[in-house]
Protein backbone atom coordinates (compact mmCIF):
# COMPACT_ATOMS: atom_id res chain seq x y z
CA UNK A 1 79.92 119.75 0.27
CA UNK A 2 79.87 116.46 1.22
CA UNK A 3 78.04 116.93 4.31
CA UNK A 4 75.09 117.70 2.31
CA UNK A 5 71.64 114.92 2.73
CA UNK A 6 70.96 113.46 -0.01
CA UNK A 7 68.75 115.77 -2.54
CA UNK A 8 66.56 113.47 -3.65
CA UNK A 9 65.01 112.62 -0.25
CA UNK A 10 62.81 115.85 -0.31
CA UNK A 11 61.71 118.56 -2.78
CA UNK A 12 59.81 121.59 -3.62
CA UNK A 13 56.78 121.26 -5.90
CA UNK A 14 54.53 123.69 -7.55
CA UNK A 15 51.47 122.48 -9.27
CA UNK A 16 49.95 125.38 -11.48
CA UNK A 17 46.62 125.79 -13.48
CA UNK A 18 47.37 125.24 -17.16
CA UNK A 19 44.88 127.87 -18.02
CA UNK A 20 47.25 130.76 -16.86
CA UNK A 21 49.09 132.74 -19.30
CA UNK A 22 52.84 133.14 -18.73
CA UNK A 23 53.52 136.34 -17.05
CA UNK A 24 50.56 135.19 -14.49
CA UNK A 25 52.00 132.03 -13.95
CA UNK A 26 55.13 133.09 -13.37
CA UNK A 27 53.70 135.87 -10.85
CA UNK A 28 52.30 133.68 -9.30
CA UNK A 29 54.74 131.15 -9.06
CA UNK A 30 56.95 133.72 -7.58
CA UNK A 31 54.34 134.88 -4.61
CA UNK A 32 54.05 130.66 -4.11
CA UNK A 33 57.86 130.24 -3.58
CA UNK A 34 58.63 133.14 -1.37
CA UNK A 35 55.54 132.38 1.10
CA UNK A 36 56.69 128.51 1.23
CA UNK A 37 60.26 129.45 1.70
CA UNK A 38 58.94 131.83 4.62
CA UNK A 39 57.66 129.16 6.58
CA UNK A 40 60.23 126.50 6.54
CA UNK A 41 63.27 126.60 8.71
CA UNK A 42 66.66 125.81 8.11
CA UNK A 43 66.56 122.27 9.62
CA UNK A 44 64.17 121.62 6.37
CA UNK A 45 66.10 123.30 3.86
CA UNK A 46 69.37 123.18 2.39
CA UNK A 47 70.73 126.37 0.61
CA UNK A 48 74.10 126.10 -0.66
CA UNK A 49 76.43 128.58 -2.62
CA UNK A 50 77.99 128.12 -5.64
CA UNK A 51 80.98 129.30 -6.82
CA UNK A 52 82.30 129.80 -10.44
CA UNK A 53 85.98 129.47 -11.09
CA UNK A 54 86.48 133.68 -11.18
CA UNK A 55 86.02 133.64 -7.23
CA UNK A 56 81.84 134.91 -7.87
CA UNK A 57 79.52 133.91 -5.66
CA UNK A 58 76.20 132.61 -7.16
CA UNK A 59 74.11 132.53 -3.24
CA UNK A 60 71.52 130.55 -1.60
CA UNK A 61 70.12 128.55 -3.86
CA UNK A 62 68.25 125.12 -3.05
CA UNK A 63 70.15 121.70 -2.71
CA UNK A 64 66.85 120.17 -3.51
CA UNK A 65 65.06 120.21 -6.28
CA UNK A 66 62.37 122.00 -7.62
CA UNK A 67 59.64 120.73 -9.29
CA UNK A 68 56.79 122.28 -11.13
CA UNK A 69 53.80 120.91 -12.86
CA UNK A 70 50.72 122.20 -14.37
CA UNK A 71 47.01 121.06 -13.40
CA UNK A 72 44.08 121.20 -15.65
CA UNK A 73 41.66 122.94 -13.59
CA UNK A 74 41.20 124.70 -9.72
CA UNK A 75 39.12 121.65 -8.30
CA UNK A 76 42.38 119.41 -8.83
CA UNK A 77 44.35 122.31 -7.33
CA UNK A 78 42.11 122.08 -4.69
CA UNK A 79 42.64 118.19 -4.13
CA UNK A 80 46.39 118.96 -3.52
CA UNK A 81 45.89 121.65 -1.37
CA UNK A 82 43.68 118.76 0.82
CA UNK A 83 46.33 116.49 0.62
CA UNK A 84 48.81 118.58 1.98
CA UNK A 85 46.48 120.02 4.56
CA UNK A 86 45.63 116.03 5.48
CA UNK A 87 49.29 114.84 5.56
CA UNK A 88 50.08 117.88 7.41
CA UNK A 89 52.56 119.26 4.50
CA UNK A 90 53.66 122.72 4.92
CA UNK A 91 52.19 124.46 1.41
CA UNK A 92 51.32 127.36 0.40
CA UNK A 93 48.48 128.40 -2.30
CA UNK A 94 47.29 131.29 -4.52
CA UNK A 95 43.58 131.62 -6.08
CA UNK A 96 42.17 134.72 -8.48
CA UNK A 97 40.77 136.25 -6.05
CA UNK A 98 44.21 137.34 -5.06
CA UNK A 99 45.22 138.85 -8.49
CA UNK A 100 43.66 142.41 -8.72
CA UNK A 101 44.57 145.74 -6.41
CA UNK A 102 46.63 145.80 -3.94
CA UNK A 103 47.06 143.33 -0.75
CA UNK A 104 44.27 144.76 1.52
CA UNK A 105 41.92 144.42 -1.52
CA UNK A 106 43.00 140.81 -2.48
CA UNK A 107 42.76 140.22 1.27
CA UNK A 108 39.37 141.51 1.65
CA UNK A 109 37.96 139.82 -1.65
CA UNK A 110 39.32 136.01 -0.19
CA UNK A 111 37.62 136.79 2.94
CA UNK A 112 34.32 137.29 1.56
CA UNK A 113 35.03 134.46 -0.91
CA UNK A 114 33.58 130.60 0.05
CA UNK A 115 36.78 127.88 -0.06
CA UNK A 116 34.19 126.14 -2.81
CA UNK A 117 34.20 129.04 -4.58
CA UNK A 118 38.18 130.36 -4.88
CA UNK A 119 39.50 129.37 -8.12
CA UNK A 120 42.57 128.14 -7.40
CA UNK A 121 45.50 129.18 -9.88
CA UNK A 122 48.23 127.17 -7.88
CA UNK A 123 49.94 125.31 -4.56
CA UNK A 124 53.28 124.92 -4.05
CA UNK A 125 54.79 122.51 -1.66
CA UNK A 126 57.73 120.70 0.69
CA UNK A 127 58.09 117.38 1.51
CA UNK A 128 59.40 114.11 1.56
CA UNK A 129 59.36 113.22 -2.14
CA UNK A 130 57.86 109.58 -2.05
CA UNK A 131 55.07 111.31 -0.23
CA UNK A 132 54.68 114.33 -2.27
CA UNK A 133 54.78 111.79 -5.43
CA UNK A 134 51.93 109.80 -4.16
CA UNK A 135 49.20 112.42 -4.89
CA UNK A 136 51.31 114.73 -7.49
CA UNK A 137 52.77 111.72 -9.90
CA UNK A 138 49.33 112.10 -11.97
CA UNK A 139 50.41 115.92 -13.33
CA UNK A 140 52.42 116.38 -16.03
CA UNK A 141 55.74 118.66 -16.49
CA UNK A 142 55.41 122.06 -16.94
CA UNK A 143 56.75 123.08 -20.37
């Protein structure tokens, strides 16, 4: 364990649109996650296991920390998503248009959807977290 970086040098952060009602947001906090995770490698990440004192294993879960916020509206979605693009932050993001039917629908629907016009419904993403604060410090916890 001790071998570990320290966890507050990086972090995972989803920023979601307020407007969403629970079951969405956690859908789509859960599609956000799993294509992030996909693209990072493990000399980004930490997982570690933990281990309660009955010998069970509890596996693969984050050393660092997870963050997630809520937005007020797409466009400042959409201002995070440009950030990370800028900075070159691996991210990932998820807009309405991918909601309904299946995943060849959804796909076809974003493709014949302007970027101006996607509502965005969240981003999650991994950094560095004095970088990631500088342009997410203005949202707010999600409760």
């Amino acid at each position: 364990m001790s071998n570990l970086p320290d966890e507050s040098q990086k972090r995972f952060i989803a920023v979601l649109s307020k407007k969403m009602e629970l079951g969405r947001s956690l859908n789509v906090l859960g599609h956000l996650s799993v294509g992030l995770a996909s693209q990072l490698d493990d000399s980004e990440t930490q997982y570690i296991d933990y281990h309660d004192m009955d010998g069970n294993l509890h596996p693969n879960l984050s050393h660092y920390p997870f963050i997630v916020l809520k937005a007020d509206n797409s466009n400042k979605l959409r201002k995070v998503r440009e950030e990370a693009i800028s900075r070159d932050i691996k991210f990932t993001d998820f807009t309405s248009s991918m909601i309904e039917g299946g995943s060849l629908a959804q796909q076809q629907r974003t493709n014949e959807t302007k970027e101006a016009d996607l509502e965005y419904l969240g981003v999650c993403l991994f950094g560095d977290t004095e970088i990631l604060r500088e342009f997410t410090k203005k949202f707010s916890l999600y409760r």
